[in-house]
C-alpha atoms as a PDB file:
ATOM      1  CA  UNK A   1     152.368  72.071  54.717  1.00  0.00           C
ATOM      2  CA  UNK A   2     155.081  71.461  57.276  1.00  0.00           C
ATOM      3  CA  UNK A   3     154.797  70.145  60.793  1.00  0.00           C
ATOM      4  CA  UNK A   4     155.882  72.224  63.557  1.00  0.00           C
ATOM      5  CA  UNK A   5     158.514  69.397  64.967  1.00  0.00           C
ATOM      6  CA  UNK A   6     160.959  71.560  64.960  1.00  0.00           C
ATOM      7  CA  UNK A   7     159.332  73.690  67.571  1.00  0.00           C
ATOM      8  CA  UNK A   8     160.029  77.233  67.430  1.00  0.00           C
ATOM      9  CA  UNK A   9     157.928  79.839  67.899  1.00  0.00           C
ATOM     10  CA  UNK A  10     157.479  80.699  64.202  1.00  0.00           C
ATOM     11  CA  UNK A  11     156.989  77.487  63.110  1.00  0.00           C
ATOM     12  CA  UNK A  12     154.463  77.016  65.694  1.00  0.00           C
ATOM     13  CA  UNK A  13     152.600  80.285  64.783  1.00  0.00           C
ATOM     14  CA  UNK A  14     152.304  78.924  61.045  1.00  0.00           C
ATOM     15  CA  UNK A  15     150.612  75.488  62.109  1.00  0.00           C
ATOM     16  CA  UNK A  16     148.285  77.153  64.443  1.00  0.00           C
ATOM     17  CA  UNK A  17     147.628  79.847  61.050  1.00  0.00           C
ATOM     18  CA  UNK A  18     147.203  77.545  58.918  1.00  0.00           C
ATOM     19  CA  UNK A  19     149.845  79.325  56.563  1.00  0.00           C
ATOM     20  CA  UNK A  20     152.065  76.612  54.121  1.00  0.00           C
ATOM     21  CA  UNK A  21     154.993  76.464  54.942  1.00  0.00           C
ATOM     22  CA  UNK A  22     158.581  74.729  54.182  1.00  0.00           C
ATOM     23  CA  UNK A  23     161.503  74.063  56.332  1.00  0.00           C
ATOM     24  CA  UNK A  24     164.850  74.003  54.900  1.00  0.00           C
ATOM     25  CA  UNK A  25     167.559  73.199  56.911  1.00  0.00           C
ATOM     26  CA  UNK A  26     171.368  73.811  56.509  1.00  0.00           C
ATOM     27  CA  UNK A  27     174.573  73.390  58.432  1.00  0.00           C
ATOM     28  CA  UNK A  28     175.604  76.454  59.968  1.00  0.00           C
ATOM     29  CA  UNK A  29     178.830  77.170  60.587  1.00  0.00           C
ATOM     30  CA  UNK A  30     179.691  79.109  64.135  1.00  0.00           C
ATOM     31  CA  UNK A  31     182.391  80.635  62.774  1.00  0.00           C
ATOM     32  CA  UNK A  32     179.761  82.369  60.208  1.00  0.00           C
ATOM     33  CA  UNK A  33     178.623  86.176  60.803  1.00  0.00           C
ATOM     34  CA  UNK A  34     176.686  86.452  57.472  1.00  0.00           C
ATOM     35  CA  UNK A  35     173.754  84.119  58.394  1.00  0.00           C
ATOM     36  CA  UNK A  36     171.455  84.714  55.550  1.00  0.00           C
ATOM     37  CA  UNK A  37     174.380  84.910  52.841  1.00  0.00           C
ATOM     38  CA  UNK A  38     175.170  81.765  54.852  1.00  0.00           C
ATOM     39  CA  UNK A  39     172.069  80.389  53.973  1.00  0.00           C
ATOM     40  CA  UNK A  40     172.047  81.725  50.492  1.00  0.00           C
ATOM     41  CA  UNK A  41     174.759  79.528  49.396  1.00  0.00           C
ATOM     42  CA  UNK A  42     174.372  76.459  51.239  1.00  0.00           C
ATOM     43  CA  UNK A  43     170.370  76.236  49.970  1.00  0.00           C
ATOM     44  CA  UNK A  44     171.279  77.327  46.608  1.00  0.00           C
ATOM     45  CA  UNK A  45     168.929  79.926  46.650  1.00  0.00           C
ATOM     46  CA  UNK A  46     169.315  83.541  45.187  1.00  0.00           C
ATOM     47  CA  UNK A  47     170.286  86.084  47.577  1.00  0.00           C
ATOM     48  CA  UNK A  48     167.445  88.518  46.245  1.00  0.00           C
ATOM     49  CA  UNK A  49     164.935  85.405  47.576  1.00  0.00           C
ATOM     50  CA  UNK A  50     166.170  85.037  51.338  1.00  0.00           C
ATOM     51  CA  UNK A  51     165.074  88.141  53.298  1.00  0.00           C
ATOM     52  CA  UNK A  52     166.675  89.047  56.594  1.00  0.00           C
ATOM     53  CA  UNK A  53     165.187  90.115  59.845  1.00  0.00           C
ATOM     54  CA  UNK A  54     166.729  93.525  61.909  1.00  0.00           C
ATOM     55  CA  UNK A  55     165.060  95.209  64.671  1.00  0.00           C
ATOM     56  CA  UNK A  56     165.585  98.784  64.715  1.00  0.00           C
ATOM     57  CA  UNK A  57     164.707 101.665  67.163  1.00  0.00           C
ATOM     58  CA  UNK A  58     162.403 104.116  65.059  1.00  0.00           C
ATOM     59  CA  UNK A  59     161.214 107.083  66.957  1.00  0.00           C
ATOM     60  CA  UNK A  60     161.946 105.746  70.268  1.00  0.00           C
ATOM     61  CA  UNK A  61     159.901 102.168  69.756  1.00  0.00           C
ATOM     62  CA  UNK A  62     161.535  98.930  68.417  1.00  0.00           C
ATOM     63  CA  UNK A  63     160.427  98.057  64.752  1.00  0.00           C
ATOM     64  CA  UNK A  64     161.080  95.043  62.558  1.00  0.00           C
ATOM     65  CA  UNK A  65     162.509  95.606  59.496  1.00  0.00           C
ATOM     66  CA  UNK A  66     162.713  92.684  56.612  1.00  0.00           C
ATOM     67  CA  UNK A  67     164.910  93.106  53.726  1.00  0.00           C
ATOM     68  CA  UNK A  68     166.662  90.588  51.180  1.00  0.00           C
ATOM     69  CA  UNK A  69     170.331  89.973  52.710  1.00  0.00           C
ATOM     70  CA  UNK A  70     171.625  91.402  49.003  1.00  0.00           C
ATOM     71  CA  UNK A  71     170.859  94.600  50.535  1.00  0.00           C
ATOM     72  CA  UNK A  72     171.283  96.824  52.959  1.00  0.00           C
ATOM     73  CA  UNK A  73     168.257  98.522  55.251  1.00  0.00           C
ATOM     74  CA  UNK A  74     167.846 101.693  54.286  1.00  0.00           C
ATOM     75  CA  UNK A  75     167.468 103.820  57.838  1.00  0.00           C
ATOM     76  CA  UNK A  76     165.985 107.184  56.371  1.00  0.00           C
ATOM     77  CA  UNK A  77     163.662 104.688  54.147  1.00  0.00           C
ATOM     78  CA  UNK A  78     162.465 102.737  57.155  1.00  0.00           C
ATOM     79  CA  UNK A  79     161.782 106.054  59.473  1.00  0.00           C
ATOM     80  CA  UNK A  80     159.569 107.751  56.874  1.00  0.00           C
ATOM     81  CA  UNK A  81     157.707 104.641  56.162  1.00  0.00           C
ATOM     82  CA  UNK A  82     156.697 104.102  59.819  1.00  0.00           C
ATOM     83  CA  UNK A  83     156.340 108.463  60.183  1.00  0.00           C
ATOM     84  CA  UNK A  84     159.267 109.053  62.201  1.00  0.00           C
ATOM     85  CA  UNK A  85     162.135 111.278  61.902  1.00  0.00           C
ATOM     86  CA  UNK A  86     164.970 108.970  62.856  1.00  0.00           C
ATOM     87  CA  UNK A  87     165.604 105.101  63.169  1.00  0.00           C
ATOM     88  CA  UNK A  88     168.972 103.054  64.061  1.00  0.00           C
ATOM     89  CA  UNK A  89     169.544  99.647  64.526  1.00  0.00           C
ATOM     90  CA  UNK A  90     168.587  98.249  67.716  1.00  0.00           C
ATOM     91  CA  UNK A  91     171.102  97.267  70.253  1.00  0.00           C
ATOM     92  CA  UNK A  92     171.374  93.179  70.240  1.00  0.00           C
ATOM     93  CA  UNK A  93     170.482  92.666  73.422  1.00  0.00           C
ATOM     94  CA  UNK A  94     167.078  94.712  73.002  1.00  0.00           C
ATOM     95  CA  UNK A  95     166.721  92.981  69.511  1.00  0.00           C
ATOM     96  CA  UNK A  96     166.972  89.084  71.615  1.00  0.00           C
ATOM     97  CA  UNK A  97     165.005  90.411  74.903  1.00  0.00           C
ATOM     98  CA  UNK A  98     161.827  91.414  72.255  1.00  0.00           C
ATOM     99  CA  UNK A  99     161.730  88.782  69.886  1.00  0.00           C
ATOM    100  CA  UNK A 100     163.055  85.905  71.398  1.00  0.00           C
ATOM    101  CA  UNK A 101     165.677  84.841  69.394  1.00  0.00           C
ATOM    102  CA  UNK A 102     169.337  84.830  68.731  1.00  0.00           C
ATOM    103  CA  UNK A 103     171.089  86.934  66.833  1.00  0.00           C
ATOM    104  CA  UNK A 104     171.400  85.397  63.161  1.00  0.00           C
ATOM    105  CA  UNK A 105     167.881  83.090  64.010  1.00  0.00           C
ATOM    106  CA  UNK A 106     165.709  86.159  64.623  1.00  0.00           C
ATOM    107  CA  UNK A 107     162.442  85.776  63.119  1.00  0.00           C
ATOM    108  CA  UNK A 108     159.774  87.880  61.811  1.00  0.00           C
ATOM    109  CA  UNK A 109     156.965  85.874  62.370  1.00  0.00           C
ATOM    110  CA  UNK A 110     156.607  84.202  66.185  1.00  0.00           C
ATOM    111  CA  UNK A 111     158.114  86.791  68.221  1.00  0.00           C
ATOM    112  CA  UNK A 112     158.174  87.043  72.198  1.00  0.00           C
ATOM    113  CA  UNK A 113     156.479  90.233  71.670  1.00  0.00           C
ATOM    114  CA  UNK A 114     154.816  91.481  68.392  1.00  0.00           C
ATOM    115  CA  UNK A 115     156.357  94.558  67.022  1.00  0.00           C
ATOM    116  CA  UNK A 116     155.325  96.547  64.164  1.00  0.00           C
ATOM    117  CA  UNK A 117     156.702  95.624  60.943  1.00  0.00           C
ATOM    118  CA  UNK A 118     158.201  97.048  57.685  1.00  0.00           C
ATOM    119  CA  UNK A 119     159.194  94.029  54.772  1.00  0.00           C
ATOM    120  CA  UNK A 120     161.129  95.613  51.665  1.00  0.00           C
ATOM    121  CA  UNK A 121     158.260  95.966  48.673  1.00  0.00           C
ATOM    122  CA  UNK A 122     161.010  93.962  46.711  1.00  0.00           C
ATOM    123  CA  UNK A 123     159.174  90.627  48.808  1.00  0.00           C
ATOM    124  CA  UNK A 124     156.169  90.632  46.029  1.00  0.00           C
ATOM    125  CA  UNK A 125     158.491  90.027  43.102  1.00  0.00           C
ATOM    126  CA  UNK A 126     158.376  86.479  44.062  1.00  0.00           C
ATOM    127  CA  UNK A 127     156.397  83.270  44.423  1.00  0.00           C
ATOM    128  CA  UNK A 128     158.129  82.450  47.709  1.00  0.00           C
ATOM    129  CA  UNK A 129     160.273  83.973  50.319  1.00  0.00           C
ATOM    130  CA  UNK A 130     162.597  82.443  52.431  1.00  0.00           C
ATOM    131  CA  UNK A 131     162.868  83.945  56.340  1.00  0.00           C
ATOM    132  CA  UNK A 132     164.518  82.902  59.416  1.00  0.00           C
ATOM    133  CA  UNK A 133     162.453  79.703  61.146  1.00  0.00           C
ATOM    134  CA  UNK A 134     164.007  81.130  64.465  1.00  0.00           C
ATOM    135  CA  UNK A 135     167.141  79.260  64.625  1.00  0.00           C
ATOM    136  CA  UNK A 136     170.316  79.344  62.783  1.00  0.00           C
ATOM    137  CA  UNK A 137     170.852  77.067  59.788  1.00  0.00           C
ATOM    138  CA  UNK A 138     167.125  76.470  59.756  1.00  0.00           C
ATOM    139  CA  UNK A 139     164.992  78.819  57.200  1.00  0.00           C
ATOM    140  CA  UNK A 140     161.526  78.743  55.938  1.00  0.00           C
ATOM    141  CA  UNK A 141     159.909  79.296  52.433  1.00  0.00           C
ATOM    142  CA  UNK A 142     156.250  81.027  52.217  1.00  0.00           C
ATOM    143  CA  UNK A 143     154.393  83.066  49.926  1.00  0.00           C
ATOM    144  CA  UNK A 144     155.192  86.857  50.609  1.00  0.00           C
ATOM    145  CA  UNK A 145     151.417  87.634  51.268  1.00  0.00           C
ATOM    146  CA  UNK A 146     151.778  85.170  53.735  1.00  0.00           C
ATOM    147  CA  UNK A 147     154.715  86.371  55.435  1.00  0.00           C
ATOM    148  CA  UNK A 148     153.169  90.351  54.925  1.00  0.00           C
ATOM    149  CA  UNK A 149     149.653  89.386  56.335  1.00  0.00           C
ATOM    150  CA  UNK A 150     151.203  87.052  59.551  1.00  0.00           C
ATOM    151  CA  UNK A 151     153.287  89.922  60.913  1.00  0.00           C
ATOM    152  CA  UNK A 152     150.851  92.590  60.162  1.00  0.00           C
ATOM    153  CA  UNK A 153     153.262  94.090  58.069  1.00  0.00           C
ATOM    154  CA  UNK A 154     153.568  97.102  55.706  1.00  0.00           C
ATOM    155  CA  UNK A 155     155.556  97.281  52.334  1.00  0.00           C
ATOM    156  CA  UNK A 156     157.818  99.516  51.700  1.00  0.00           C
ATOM    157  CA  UNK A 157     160.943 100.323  49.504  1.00  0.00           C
ATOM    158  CA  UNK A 158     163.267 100.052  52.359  1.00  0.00           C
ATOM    159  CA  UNK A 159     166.054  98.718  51.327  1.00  0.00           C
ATOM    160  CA  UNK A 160     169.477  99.902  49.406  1.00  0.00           C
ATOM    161  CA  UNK A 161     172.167  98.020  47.533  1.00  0.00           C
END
């Protein structure tokens, strides 16, 4: 299991869970607006593996939503899994004030304030998952129950090519 040295809040949440964990770190590049296809390429990992984290207005209340970066969130698909008519991407400044993070380091697990959460059903095809650590150019690698059962999550098809 990895330390928590690098400090951020999701990091820290895994130590103090007891979850396994592993950091891999990359150079990101500034200039960069596709973090996780970013990430895809410089780890050498397949796209389908790293899943991205969105925060979306559902019904009025802000919702996370975690799908691979090969695909797209699926809006309709994420309002009828949390019962709601209509959901829409967050506005960034919501999406930081919530969780904590920067855009393109938002993380699912350790956020400022713990919102419900939807991760694409695609997540249990795996071994391991890679997410956001809560910085950019740093990801981490856990098992998919792991990642479902830390954020309270549900599973749902909720995302579209």
């Amino acid at each position: 299991m990895a330390k928590a040295s690098s400090g951020t809040p999701a990091t820290v949440a895994l130590t103090r869970a007891g979850v396994a964990f592993t950091l891999h770190a990359y150079q990101h590049d500034e200039s960069s607006r596709s973090y996780g296809e970013e990430a895809a390429e410089l780890l050498g990992v397949d796209r389908a593996r790293i899943f991205k984290t969105l925060v979306a207005d559902v019904g009025g209340r802000l919702t996370v939503a975690v799908v691979p970066v090969a695909h797209q969130l699926d809006l309709k698909a994420l309002a009828r899994a949390c019962g709601a008519k209509k959901a829409e991407i967050a506005d960034p400044a919501a999406a930081t004030r919530s969780s904590g993070y920067v855009l393109g380091g938002i993380s699912p697990i350790g956020q400022r304030t713990p919102l419900p959460t939807v991760v694409d059903a695609s997540v249990t095809e795996f071994a391991s998952v890679f997410v956001s650590a809560g910085r950019r150019g740093l990801q981490l690698e856990l098992a998919p129950a792991d990642l479902v059962s830390l954020t309270r999550a549900v599973t749902a098809a909720i995302a579209t090519l």
